[in-house]
Protein backbone atom coordinates (compact mmCIF):
# COMPACT_ATOMS: atom_id res chain seq x y z
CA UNK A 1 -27.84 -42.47 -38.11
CA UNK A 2 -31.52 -41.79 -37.78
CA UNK A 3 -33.19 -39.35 -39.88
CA UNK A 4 -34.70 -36.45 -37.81
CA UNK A 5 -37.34 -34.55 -38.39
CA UNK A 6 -39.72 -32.06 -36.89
CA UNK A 7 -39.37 -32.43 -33.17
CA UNK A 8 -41.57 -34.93 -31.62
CA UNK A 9 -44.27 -34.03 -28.98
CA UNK A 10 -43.86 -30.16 -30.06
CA UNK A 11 -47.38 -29.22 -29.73
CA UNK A 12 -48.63 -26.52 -32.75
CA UNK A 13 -47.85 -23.55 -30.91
CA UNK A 14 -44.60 -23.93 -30.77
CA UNK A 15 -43.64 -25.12 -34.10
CA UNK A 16 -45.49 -22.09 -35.56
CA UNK A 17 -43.41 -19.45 -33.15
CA UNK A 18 -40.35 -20.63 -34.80
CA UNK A 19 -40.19 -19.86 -38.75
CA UNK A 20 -38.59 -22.78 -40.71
CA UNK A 21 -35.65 -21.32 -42.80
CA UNK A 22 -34.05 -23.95 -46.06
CA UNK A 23 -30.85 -23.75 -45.87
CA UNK A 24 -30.55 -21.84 -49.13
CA UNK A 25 -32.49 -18.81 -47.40
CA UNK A 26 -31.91 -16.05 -45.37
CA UNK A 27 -33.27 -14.82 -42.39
CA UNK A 28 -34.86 -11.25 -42.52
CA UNK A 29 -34.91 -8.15 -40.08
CA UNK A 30 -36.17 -7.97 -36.91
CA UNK A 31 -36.01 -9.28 -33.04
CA UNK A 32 -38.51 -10.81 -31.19
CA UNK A 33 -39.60 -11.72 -27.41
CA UNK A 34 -40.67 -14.59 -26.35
CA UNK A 35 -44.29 -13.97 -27.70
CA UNK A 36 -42.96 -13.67 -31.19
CA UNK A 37 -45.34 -15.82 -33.75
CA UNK A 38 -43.33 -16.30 -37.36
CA UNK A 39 -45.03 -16.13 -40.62
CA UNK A 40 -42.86 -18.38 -43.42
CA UNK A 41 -42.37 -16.31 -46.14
CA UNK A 42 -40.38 -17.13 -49.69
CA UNK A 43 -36.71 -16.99 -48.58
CA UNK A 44 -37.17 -15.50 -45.34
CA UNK A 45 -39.36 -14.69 -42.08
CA UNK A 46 -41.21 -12.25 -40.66
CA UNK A 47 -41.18 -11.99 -36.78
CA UNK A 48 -44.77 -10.49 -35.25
CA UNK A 49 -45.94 -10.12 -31.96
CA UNK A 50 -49.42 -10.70 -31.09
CA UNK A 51 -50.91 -9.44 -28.21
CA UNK A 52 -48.12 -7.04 -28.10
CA UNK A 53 -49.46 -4.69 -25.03
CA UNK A 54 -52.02 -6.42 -24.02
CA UNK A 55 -52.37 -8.84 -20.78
CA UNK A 56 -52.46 -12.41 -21.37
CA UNK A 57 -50.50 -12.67 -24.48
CA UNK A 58 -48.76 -16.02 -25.30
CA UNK A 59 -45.61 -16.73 -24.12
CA UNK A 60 -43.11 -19.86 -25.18
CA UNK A 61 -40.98 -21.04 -22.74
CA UNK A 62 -37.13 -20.71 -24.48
CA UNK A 63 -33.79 -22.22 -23.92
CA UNK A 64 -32.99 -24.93 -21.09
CA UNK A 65 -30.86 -27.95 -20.51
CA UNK A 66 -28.28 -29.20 -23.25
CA UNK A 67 -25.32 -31.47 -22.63
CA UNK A 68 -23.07 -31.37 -25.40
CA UNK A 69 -19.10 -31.07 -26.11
CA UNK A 70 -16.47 -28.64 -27.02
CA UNK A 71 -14.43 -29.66 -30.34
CA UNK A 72 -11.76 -30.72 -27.99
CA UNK A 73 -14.36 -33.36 -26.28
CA UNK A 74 -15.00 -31.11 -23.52
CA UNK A 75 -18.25 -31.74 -21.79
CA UNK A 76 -20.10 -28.43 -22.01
CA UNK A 77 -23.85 -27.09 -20.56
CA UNK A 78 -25.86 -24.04 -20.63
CA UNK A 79 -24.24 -23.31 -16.58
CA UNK A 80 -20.61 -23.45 -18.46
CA UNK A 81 -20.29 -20.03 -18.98
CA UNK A 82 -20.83 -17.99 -15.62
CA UNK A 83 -22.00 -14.75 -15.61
CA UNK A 84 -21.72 -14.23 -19.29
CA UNK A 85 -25.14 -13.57 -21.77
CA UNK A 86 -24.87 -16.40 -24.38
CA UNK A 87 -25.53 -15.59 -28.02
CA UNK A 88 -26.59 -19.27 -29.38
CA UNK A 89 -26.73 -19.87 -33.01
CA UNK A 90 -27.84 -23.74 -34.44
CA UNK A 91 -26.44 -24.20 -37.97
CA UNK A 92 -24.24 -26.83 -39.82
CA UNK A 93 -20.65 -26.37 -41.82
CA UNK A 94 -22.56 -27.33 -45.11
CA UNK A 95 -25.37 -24.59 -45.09
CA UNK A 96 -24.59 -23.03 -48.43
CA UNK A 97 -25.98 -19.30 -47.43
CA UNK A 98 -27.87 -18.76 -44.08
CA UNK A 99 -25.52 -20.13 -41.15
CA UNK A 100 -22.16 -18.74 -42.67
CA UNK A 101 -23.91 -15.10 -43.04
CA UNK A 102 -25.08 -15.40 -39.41
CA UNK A 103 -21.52 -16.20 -38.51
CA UNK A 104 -19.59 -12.97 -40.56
CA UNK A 105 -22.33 -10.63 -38.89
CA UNK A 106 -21.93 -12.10 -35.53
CA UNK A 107 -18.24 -12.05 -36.14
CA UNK A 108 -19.10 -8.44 -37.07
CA UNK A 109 -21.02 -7.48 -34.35
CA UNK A 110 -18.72 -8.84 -31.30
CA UNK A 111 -15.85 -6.54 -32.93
CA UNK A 112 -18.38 -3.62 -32.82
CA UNK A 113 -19.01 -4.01 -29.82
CA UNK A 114 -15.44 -3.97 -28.39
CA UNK A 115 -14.76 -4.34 -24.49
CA UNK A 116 -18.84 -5.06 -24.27
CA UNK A 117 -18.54 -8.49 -26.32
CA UNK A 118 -16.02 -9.79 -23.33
CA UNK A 119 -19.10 -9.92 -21.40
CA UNK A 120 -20.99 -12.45 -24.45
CA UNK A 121 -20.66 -15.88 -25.16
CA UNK A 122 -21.13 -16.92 -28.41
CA UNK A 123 -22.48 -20.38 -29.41
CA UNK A 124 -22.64 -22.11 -32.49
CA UNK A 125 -24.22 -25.37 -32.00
CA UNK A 126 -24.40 -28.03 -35.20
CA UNK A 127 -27.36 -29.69 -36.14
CA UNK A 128 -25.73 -32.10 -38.06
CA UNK A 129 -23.42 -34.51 -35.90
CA UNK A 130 -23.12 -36.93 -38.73
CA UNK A 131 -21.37 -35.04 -40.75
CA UNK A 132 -19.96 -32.28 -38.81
CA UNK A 133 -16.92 -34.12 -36.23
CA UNK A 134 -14.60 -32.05 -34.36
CA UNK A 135 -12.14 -31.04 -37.07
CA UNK A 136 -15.13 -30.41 -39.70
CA UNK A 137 -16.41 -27.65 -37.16
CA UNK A 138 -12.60 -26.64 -36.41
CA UNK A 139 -11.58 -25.59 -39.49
CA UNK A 140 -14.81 -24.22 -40.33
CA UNK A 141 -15.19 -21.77 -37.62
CA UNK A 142 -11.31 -20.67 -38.47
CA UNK A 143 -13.07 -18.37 -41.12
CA UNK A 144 -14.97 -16.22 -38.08
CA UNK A 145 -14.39 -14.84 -34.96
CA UNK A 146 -12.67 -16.92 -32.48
CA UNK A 147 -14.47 -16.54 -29.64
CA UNK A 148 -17.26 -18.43 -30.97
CA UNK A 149 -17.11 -21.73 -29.47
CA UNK A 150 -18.58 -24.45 -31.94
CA UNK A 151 -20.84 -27.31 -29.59
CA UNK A 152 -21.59 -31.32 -31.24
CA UNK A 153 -23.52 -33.87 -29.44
CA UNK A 154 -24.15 -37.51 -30.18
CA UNK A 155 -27.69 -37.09 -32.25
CA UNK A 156 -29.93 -37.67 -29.35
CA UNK A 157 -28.05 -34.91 -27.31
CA UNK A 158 -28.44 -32.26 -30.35
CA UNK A 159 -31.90 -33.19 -30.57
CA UNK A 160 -32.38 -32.82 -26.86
CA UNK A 161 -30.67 -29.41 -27.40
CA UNK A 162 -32.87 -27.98 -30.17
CA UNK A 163 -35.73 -29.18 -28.63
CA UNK A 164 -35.05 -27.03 -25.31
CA UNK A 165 -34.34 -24.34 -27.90
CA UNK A 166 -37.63 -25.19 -29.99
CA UNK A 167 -35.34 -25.28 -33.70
CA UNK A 168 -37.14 -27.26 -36.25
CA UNK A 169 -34.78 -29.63 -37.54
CA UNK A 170 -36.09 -31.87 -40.77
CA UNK A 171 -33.28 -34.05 -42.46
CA UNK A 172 -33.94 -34.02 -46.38
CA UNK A 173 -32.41 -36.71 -47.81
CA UNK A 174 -32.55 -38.01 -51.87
CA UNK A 175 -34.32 -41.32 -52.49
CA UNK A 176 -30.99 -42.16 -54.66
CA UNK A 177 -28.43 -40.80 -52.84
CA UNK A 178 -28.69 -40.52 -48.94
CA UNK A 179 -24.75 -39.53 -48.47
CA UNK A 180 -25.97 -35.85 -49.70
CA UNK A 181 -28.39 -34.01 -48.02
CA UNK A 182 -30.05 -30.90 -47.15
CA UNK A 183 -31.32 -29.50 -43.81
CA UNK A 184 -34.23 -27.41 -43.02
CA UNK A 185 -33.71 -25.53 -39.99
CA UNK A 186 -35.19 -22.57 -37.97
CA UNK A 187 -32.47 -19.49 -38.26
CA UNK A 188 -32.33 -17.26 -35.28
CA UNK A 189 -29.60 -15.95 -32.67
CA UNK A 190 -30.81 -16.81 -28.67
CA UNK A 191 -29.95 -14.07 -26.40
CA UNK A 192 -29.58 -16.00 -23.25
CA UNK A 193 -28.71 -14.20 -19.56
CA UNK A 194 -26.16 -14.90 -17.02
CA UNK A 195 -28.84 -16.36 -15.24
CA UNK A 196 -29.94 -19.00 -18.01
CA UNK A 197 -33.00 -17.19 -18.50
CA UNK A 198 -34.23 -16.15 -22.27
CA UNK A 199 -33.70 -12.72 -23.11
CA UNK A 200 -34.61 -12.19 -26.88
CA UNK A 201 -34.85 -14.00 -30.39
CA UNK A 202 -32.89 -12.42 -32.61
CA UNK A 203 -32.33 -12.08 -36.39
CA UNK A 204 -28.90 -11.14 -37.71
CA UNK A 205 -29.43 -10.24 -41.72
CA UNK A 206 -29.81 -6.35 -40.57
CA UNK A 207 -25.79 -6.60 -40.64
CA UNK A 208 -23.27 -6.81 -37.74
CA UNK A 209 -23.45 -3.29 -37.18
CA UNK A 210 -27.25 -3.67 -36.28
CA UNK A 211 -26.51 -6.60 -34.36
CA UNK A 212 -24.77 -4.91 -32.23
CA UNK A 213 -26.53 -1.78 -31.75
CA UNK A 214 -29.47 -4.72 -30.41
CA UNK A 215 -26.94 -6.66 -28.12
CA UNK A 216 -25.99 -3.18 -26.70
CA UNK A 217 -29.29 -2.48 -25.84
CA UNK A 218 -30.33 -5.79 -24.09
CA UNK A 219 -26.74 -6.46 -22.58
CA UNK A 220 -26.20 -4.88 -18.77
């Protein structure tokens, strides 16, 4: 397995509009367009947008292509789900704090938001293939809703996938003990539309409730 780190041929700007979140942290309040610029802060980010009103602010191209597979081998693309928004979360099954409380408050939020969440697909795409198979992810996901469909690739297809999706990715491993390791990862929820197009970063530590007061909102 090769180690992976930041994404290669990511110029500047888009490294900085994602904020890199250990995966001891948490991800703070807030949504963001596609303009948003991140600040890292100690244990969690800060979403801005500058230029905010004015003409010619910088945009970052979101989301795109990924070909990856449902835990039953299924092959599975961003055109998969037909006229449904997608709500795409990258994590991995042994991120001690951040991706599991992403999870309960999604899990949250698509219960808030009753008959609405039938028109949402949630995602929750691993960025760690080597150690997160099929029945890792299965009985992992057990503990949230289950309409969130867990996604694996080989590791060139997940990092052709967070690359679309611009998620910094960097492998940590220990000199000593390489089976053990920790990943540092960008933490936020894509807000895709039916059409594929990107709709809105968004930032789930608010609680479910908030969550889904912000799907609500963006979801027609």
């Amino acid at each position: 397995m090769m180690q992976r780190g930041p994404m290669q041929g990511l110029a500047a700007l888009l490294l900085a509009a994602l904020v890199v979140v250990p995966d001891t942290a948490r991800a703070a309040n807030g949504t963001a367009d596609a303009s948003g610029v991140g600040s890292p802060e100690t244990h969690s980010s800060d979403v801005s947008k500058p230029g905010a009103g004015q003409a010619g602010a910088p945009m970052v191209a979101l989301g795109g292509h990924f070909h990856l597979q449902t835990l039953d081998g299924q092959p599975t693309s961003e055109s998969s789900f037909p006229d449904r928004w997608q709500l795409i979360y990258f994590g991995f099954t042994f991120c001690p704090d951040t991706c599991p409380t992403v999870l309960n408050q999604m899990t949250a939020a698509l219960k808030d938001l009753g008959a609405l969440a039938e028109r949402i697909q949630p995602l929750f795409i691993t960025i760690d293939p080597e150690r997160d198979t099929a029945d890792q992810l299965r009985a992992y996901l057990k503990h949230f809703d289950a309409r969130i469909v867990g996604l694996r690739g080989s590791p060139q297809e997940t990092d052709a996938a967070a690359a679309a999706y611009r998620v910094f990715v960097k492998v940590q491993r220990s000199a000593t003990d390489s089976e053990h390791y920790s990943i540092e990862h960008s933490s936020f929820l894509f807000l895709m539309k039916p059409d594929g197009s990107f709709a809105r970063l968004l930032q789930a530590e608010g609680g479910g409730h908030q969550l889904a007061d912000q799907l609500r909102s963006l979801v027609q």
